[in-house]
C-alpha atoms as a PDB file:
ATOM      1  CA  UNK A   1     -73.634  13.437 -69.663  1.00  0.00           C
ATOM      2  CA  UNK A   2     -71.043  14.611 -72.571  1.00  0.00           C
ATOM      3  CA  UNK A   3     -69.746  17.519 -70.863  1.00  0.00           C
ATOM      4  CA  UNK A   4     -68.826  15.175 -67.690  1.00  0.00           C
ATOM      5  CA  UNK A   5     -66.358  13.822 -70.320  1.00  0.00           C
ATOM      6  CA  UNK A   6     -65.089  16.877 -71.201  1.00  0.00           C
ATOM      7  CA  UNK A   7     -60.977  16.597 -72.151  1.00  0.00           C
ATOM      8  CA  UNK A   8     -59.421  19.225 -70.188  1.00  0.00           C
ATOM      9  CA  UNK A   9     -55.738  20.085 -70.382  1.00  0.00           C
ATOM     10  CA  UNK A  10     -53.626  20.236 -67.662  1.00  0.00           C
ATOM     11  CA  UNK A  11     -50.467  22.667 -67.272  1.00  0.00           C
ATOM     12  CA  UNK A  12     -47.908  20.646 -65.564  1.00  0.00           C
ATOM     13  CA  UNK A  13     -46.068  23.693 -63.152  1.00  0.00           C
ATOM     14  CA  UNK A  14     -42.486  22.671 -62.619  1.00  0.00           C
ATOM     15  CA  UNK A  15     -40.581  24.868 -59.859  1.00  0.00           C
ATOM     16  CA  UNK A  16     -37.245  24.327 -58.620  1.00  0.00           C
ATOM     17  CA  UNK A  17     -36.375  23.281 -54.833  1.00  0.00           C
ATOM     18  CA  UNK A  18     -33.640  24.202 -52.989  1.00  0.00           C
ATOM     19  CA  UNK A  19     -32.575  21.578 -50.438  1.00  0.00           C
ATOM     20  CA  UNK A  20     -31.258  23.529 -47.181  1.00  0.00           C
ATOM     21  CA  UNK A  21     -28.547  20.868 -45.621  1.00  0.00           C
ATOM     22  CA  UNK A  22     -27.935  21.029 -42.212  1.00  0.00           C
ATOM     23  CA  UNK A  23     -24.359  20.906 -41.254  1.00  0.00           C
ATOM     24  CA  UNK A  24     -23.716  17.743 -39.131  1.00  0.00           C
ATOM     25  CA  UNK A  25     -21.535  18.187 -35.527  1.00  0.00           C
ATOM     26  CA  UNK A  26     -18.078  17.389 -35.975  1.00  0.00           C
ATOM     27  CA  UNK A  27     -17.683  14.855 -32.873  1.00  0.00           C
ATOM     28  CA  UNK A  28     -14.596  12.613 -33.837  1.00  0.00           C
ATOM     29  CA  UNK A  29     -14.763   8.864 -33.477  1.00  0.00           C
ATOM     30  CA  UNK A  30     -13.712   7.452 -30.225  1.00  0.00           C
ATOM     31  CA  UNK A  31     -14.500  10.489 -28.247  1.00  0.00           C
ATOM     32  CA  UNK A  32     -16.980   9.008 -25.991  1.00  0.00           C
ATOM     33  CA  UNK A  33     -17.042   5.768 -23.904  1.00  0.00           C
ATOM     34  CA  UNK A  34     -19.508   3.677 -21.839  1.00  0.00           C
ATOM     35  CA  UNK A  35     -19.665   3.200 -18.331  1.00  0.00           C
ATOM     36  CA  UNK A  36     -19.923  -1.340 -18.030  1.00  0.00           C
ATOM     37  CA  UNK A  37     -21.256  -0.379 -14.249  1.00  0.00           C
ATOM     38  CA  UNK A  38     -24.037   1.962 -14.647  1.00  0.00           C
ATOM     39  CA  UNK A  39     -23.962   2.385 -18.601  1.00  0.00           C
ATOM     40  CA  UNK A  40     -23.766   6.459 -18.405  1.00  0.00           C
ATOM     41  CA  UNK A  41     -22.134   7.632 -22.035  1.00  0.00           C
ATOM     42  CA  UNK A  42     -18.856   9.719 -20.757  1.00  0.00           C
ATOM     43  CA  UNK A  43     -16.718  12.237 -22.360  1.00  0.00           C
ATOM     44  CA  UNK A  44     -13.272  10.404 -22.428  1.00  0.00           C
ATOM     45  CA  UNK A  45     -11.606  13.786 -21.876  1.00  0.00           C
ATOM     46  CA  UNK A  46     -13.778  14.155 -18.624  1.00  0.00           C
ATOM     47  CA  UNK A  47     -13.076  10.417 -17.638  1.00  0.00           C
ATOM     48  CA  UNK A  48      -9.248  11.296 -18.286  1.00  0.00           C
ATOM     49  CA  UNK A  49      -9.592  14.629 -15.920  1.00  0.00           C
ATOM     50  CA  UNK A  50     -11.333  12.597 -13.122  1.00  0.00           C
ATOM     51  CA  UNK A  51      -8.447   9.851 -13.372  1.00  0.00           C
ATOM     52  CA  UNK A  52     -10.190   7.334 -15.373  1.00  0.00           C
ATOM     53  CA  UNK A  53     -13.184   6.978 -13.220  1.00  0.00           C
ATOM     54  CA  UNK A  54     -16.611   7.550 -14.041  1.00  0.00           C
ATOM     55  CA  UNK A  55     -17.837  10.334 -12.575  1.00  0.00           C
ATOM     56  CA  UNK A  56     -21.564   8.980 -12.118  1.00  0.00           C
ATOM     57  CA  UNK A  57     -21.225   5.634 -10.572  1.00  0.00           C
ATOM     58  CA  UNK A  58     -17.252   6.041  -9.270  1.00  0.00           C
ATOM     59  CA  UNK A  59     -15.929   2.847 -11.407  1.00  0.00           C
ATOM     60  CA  UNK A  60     -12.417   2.674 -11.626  1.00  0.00           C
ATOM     61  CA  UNK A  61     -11.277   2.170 -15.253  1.00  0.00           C
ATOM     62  CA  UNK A  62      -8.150   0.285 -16.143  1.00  0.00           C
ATOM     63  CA  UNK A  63      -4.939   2.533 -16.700  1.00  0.00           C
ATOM     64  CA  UNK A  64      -1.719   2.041 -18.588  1.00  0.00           C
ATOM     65  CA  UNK A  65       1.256   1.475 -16.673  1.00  0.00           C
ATOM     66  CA  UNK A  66       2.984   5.117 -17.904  1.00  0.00           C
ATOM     67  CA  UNK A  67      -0.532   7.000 -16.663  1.00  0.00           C
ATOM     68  CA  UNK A  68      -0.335   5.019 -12.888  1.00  0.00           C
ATOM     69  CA  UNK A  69       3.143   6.501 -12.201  1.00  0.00           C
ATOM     70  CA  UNK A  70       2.668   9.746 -13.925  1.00  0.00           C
ATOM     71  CA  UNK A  71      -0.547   9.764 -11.272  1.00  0.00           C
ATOM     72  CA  UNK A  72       1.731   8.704  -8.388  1.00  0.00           C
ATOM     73  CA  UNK A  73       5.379   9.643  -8.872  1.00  0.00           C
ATOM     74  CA  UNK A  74       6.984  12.893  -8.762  1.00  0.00           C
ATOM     75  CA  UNK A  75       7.345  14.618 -11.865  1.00  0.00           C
ATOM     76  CA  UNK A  76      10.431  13.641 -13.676  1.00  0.00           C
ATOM     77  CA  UNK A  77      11.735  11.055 -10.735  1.00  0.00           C
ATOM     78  CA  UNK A  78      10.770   7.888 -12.351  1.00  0.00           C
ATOM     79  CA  UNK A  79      14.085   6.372 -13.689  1.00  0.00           C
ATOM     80  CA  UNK A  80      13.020   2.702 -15.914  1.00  0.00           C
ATOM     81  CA  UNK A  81      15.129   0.115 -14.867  1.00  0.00           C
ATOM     82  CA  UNK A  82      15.703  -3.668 -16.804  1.00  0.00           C
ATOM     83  CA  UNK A  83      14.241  -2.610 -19.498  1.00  0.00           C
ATOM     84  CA  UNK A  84      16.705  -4.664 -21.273  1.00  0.00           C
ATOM     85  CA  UNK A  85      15.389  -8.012 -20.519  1.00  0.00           C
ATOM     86  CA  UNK A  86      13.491  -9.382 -23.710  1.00  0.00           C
ATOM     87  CA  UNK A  87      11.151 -11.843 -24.008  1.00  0.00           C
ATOM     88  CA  UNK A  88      11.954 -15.375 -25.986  1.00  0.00           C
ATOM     89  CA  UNK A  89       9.649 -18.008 -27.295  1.00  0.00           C
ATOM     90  CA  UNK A  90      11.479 -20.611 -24.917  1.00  0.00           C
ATOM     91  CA  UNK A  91       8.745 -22.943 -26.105  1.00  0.00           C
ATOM     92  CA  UNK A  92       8.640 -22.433 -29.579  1.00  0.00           C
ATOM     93  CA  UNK A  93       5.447 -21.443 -28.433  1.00  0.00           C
ATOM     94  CA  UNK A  94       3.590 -20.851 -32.242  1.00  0.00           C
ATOM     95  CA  UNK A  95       2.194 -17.512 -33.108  1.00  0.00           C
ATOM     96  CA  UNK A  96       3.977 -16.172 -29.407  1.00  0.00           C
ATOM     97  CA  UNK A  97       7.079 -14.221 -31.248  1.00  0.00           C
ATOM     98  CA  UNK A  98       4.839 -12.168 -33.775  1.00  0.00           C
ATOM     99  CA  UNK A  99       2.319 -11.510 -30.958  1.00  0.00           C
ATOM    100  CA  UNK A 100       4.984 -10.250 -28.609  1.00  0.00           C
ATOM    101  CA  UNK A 101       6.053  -7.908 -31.480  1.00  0.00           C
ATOM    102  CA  UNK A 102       2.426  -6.735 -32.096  1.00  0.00           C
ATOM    103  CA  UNK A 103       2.112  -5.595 -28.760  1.00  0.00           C
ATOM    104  CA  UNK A 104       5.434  -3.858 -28.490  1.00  0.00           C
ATOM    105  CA  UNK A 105       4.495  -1.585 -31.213  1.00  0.00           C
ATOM    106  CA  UNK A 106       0.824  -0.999 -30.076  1.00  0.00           C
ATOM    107  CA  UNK A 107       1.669  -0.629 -26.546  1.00  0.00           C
ATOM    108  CA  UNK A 108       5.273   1.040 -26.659  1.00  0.00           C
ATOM    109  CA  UNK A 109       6.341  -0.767 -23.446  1.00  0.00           C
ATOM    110  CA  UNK A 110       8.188  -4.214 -24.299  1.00  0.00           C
ATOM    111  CA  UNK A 111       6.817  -6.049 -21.693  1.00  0.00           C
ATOM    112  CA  UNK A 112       3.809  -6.582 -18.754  1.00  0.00           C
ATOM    113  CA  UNK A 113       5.250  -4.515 -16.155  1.00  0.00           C
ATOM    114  CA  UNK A 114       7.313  -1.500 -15.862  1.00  0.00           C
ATOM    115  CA  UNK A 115      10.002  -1.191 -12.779  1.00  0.00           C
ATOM    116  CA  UNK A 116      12.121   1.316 -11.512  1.00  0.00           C
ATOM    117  CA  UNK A 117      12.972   3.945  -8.719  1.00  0.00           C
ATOM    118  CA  UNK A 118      11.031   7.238  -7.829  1.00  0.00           C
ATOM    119  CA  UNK A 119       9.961   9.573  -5.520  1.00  0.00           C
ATOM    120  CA  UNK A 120       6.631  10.068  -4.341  1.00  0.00           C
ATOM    121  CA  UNK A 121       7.265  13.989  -2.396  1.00  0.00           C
ATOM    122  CA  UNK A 122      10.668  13.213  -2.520  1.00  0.00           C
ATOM    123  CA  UNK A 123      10.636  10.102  -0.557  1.00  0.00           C
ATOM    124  CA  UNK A 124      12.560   7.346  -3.403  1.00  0.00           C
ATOM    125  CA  UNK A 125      10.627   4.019  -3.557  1.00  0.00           C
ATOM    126  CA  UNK A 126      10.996   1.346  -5.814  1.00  0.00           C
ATOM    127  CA  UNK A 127       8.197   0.945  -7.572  1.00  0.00           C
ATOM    128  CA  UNK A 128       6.927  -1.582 -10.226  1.00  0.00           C
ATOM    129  CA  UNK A 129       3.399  -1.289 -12.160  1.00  0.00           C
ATOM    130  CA  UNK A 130       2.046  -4.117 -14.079  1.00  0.00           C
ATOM    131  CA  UNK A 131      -0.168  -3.546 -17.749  1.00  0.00           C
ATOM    132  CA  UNK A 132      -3.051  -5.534 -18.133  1.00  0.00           C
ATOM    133  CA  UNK A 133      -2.458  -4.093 -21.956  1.00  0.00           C
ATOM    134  CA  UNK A 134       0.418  -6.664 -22.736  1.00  0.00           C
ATOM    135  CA  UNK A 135      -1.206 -10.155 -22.955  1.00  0.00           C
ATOM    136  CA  UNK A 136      -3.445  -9.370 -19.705  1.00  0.00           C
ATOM    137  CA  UNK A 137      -0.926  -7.946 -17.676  1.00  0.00           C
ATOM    138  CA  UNK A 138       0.291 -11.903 -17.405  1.00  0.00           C
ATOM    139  CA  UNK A 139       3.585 -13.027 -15.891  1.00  0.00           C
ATOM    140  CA  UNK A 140       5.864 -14.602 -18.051  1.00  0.00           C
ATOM    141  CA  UNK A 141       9.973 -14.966 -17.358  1.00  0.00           C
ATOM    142  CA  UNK A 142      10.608 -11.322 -18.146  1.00  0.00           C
ATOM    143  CA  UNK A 143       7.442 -10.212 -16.041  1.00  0.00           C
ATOM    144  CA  UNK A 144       9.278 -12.435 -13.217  1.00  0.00           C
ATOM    145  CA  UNK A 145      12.564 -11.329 -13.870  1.00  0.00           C
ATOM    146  CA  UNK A 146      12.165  -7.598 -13.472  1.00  0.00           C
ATOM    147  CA  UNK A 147       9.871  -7.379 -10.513  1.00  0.00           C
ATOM    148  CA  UNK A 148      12.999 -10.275  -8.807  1.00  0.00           C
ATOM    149  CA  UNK A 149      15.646  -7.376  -9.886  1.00  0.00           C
ATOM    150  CA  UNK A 150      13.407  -4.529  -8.708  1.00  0.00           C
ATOM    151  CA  UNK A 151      12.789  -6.481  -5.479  1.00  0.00           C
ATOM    152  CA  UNK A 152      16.626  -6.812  -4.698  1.00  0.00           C
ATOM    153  CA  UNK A 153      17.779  -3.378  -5.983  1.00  0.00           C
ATOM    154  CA  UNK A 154      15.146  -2.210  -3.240  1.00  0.00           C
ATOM    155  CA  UNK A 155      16.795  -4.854  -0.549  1.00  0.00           C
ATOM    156  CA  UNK A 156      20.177  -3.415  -1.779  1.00  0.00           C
ATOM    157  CA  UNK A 157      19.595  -0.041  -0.933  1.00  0.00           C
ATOM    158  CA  UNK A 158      17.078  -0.255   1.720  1.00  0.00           C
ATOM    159  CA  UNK A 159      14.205   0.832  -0.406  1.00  0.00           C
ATOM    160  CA  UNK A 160      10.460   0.499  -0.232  1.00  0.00           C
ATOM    161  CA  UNK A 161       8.911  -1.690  -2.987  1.00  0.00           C
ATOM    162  CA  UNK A 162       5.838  -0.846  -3.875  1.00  0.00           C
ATOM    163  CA  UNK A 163       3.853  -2.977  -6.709  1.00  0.00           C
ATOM    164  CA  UNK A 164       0.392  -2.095  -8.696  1.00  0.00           C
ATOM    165  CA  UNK A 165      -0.711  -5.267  -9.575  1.00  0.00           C
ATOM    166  CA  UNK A 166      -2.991  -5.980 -12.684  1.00  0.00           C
ATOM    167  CA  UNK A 167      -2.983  -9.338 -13.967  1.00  0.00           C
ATOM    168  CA  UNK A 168      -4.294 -12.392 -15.377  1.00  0.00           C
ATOM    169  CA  UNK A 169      -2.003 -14.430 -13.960  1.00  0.00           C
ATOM    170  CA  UNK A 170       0.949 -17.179 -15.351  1.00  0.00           C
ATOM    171  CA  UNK A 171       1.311 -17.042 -18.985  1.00  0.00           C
ATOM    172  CA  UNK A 172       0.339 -19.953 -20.525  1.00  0.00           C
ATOM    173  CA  UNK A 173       2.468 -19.766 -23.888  1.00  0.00           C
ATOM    174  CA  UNK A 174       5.404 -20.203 -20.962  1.00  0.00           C
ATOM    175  CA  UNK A 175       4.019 -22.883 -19.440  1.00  0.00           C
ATOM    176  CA  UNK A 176       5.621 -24.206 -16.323  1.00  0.00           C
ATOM    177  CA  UNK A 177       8.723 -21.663 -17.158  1.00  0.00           C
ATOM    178  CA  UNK A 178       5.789 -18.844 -16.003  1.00  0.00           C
ATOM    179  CA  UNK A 179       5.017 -21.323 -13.060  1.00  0.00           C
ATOM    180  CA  UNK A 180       8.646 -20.789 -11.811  1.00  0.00           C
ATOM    181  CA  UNK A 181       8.239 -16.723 -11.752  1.00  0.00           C
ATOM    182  CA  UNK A 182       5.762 -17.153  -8.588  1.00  0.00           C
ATOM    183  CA  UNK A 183       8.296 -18.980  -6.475  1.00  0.00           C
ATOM    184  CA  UNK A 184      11.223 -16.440  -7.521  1.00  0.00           C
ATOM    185  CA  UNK A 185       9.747 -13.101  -6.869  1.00  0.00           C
ATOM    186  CA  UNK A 186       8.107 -14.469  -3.913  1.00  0.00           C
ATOM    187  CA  UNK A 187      11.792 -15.576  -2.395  1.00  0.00           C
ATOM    188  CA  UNK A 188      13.198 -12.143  -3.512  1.00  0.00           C
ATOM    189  CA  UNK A 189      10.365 -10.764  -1.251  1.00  0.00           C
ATOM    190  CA  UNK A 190      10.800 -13.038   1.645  1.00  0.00           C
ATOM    191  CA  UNK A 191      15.011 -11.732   1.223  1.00  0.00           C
ATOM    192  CA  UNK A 192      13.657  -8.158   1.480  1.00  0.00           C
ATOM    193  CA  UNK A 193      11.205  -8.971   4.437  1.00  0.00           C
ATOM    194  CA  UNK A 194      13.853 -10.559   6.194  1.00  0.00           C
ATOM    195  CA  UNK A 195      15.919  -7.355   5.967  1.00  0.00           C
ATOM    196  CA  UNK A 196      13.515  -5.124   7.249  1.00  0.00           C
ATOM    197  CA  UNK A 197      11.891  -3.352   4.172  1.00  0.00           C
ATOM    198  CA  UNK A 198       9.140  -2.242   3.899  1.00  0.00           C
ATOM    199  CA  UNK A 199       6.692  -3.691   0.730  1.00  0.00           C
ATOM    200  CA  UNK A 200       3.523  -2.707  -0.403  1.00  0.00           C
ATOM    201  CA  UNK A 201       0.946  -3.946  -2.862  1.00  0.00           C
ATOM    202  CA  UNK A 202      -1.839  -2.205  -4.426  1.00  0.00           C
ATOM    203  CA  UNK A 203      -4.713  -4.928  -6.024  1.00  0.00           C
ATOM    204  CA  UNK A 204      -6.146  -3.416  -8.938  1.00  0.00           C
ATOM    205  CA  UNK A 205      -8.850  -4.682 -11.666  1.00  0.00           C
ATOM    206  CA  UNK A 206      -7.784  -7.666 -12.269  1.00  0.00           C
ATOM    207  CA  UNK A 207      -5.257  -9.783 -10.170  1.00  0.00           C
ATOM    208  CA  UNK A 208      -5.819 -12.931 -10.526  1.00  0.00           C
ATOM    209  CA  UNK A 209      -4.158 -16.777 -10.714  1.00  0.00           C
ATOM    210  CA  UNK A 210       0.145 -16.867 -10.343  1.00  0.00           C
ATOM    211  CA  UNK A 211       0.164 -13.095  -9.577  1.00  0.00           C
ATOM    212  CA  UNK A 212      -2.311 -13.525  -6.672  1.00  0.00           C
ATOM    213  CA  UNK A 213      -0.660 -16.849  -5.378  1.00  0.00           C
ATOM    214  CA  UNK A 214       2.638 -14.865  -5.123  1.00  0.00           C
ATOM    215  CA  UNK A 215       3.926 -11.478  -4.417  1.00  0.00           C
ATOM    216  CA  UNK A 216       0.551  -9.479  -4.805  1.00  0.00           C
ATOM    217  CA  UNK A 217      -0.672 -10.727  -1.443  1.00  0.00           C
ATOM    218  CA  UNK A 218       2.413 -10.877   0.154  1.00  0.00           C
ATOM    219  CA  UNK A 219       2.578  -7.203   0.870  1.00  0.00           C
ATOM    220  CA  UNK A 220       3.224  -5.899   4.360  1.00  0.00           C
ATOM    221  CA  UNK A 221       0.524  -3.650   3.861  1.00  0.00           C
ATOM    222  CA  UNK A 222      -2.106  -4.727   1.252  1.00  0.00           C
ATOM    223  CA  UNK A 223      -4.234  -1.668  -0.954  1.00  0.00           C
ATOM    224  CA  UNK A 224      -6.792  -2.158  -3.388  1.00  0.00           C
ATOM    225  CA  UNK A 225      -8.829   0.173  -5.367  1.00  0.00           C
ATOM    226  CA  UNK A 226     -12.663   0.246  -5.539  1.00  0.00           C
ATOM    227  CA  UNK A 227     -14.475  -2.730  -6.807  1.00  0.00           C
ATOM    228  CA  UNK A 228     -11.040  -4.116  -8.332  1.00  0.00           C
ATOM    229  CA  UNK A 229     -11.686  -8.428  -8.962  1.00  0.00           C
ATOM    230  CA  UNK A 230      -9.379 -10.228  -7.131  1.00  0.00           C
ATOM    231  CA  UNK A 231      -8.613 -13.820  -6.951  1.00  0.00           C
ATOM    232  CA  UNK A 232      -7.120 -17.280  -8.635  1.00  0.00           C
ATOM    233  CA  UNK A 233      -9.381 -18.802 -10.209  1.00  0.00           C
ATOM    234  CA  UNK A 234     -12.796 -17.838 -12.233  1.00  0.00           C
ATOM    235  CA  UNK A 235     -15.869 -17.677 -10.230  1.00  0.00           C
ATOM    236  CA  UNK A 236     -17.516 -20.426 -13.071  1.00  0.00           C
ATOM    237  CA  UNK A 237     -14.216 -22.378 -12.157  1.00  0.00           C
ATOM    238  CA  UNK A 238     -14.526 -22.462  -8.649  1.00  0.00           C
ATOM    239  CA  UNK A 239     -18.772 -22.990  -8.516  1.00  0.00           C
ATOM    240  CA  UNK A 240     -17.974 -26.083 -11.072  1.00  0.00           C
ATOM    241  CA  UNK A 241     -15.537 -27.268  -9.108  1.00  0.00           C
ATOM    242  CA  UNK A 242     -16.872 -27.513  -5.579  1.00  0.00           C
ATOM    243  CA  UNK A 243     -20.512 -27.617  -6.899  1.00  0.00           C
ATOM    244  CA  UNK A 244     -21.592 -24.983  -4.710  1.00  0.00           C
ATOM    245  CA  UNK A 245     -23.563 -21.427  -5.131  1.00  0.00           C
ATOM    246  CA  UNK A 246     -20.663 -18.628  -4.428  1.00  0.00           C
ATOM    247  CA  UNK A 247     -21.708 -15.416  -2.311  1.00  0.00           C
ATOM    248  CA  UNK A 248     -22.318 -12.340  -4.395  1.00  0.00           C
ATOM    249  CA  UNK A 249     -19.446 -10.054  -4.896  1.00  0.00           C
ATOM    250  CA  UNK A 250     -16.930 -13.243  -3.237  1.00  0.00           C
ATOM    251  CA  UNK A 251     -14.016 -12.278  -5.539  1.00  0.00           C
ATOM    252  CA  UNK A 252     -13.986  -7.919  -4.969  1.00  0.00           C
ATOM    253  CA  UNK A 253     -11.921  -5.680  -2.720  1.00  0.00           C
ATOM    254  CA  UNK A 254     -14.766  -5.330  -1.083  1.00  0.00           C
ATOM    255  CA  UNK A 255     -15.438  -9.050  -0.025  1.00  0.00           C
ATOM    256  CA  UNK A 256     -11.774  -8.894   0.522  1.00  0.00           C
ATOM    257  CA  UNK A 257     -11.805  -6.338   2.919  1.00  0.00           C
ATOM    258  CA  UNK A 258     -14.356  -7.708   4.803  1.00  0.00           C
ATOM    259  CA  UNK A 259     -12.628 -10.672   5.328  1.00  0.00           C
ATOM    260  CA  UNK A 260      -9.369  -9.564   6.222  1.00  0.00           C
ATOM    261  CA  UNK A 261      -7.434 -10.477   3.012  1.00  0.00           C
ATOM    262  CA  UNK A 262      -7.104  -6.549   1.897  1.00  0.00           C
ATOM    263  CA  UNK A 263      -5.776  -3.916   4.562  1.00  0.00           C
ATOM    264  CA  UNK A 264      -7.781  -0.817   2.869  1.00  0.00           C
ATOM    265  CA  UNK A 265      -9.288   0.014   0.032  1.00  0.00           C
ATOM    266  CA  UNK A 266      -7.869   4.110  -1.111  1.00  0.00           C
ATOM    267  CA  UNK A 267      -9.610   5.236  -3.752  1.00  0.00           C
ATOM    268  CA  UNK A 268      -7.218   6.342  -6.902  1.00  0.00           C
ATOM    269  CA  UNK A 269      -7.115   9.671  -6.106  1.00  0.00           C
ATOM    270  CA  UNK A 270      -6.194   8.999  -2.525  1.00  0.00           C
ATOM    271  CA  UNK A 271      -3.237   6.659  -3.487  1.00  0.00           C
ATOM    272  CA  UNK A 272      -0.238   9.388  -3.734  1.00  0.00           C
ATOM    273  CA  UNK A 273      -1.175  10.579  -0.547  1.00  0.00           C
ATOM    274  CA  UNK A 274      -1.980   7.388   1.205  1.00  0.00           C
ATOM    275  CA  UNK A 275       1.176   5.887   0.162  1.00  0.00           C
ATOM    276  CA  UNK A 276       3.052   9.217   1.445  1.00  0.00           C
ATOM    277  CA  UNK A 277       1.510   8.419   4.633  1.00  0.00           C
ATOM    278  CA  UNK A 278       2.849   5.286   5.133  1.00  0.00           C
ATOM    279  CA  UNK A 279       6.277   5.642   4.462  1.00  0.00           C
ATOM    280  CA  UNK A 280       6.288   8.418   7.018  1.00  0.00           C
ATOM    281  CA  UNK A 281       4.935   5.734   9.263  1.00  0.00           C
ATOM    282  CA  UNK A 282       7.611   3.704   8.378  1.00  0.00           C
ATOM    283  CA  UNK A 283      10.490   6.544   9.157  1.00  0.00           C
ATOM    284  CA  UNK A 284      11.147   6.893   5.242  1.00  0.00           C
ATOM    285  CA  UNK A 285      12.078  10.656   4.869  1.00  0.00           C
ATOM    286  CA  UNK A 286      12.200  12.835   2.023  1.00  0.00           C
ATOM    287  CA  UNK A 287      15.397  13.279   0.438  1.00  0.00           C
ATOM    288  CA  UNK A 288      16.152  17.481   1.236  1.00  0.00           C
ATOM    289  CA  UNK A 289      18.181  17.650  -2.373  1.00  0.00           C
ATOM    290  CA  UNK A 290      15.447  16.434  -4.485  1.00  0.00           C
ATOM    291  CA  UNK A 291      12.654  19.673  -5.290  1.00  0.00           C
ATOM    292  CA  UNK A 292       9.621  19.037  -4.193  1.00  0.00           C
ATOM    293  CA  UNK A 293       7.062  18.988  -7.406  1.00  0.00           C
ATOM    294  CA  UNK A 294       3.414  19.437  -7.582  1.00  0.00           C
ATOM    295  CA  UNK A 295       2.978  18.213 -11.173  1.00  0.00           C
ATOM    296  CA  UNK A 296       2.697  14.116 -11.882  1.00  0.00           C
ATOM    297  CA  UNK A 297       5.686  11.907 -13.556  1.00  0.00           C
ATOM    298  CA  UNK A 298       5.868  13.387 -17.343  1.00  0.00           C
ATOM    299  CA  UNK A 299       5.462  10.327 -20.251  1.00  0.00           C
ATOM    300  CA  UNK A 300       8.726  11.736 -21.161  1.00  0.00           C
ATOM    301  CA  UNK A 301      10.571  10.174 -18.298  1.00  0.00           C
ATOM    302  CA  UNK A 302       9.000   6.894 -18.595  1.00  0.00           C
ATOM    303  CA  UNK A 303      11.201   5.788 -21.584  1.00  0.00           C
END
């Protein structure tokens, strides 16, 4: 049994290892995004070359104010106009001064809407395009003041209005001040009706509460894009309210459409043309000294 219990040595062997490391891809942050509809991961540079929809499932993504009229104006034609209204705390509204601010300098527009004249193939509109960016795209006494100034400029000088709408409606840090926008712009409107000119809205994703109740469904002719929401109030609002199961889909273009509070629906990359269209209808003629352009409105000329 002794040799069993034999003490052996043992030569430890060290060798060195080299550790291969694979180089990582370089993707920078923030270079993909996904799809809420149908949950597909897109390349935002695609997304961006397919004007912000997805190009799986068609959803319409949200746009700036400065990327709808580069998409729809002639290059270089959009001139801004009242940009020198400002907004006040005219409530003393806490916190509503330093958030106004905030969104100035992450935004670079100084309020929810941007106005001002254009041409879409030479034909000069007045056109307005709201930012669900700033505070929601919600209408406060600047918001109200610009699209009433846009609205008469285009009565003035027998221009169409058209309006993108995106909002969540009356601001609340204005209180009944933002109440007060919906009756103005919507007697500005009636003015330009009354006068023979032509208006028309396009309903994007969102338009809801004041906005809605006024001048977004007040358009001669009423657009909407794909799938956009549109209504007042909240679907958990209304079904708590009236106690009631609401119909599927009750508060989309779609529903809309159906019945008979939306003219057409025009996909986004439709619009420019569509719009074209109409004010052909509507014996609105290209002015001959303006070039004609095939490229979009440049950020440059969006101020």
């Amino acid at each position: 049994m002794k040799p069993l219990f034999k003490k052996t040595k043992y030569i430890q062997m060290h060798t060195s290892t080299t550790v291969i490391h694979k180089a990582e891809p370089n993707v920078p942050s923030g270079s993909w995004i996904k799809c809420p509809t149908c949950n597909e991961i897109v390349y935002k540079d695609d997304y961006k070359a397919n004007a912000y929809i997805c190009p799986k499932c068609q959803k319409h993504f949200r746009m700036s104010a400065s990327q709808r009229l580069k998409m729809i104006l002639d290059d270089h034609s959009f001139i801004n106009l009242f940009h020198e209204q400002k907004t006040e705390n005219v409530l003393n509204f806490k916190g509503y001064d330093h958030k106004i601010q905030g969104l100035i300098e992450k935004t670079g527009i100084d309020e929810a809407v941007l106005t001002g004249t254009g041409t879409i193939y030479g034909i000069k509109v007045a056109i307005g395009v709201m930012d669900s960016r700033f505070l929601m795209g919600s209408m406060g006494h600047v918001v109200g003041e610009k699209i009433t100034q846009l609205t008469e400029l285009a009565t003035k000088e027998s221009l169409p209005l058209i309006l993108f709408t995106a909002s969540g409606g009356a601001r609340m840090q204005e209180g009944i001040i933002s109440l007060m926008q919906m009756a103005k712009t919507s007697a500005a409107i009636k003015r330009h009706h009354d006068q023979g000119g032509l208006y028309i809205t396009v309903l994007t994703d969102p338009t809801s509460g004041g906005v809605t109740a006024s001048f977004a469904m007040l358009g001669d002719i009423i657009l909407s894009e794909p799938g956009a929401f549109i209504g007042f109030a909240g679907p958990r609002v209304i079904r708590d309210t009236i106690r009631q199961e609401l119909p599927e889909g009750f508060q989309t273009a779609e529903f809309l459409l159906a019945h008979g509070f939306v003219d057409a629906i025009v996909k986004r990359k439709e619009l420019r043309d569509t719009l074209n269209q109409l004010l052909i209808m509507h014996n609105y003629q290209a002015d001959e000294n303006i070039p004609m352009e095939e490229e979009r409105c440049s950020d440059e000329s969006l101020g």
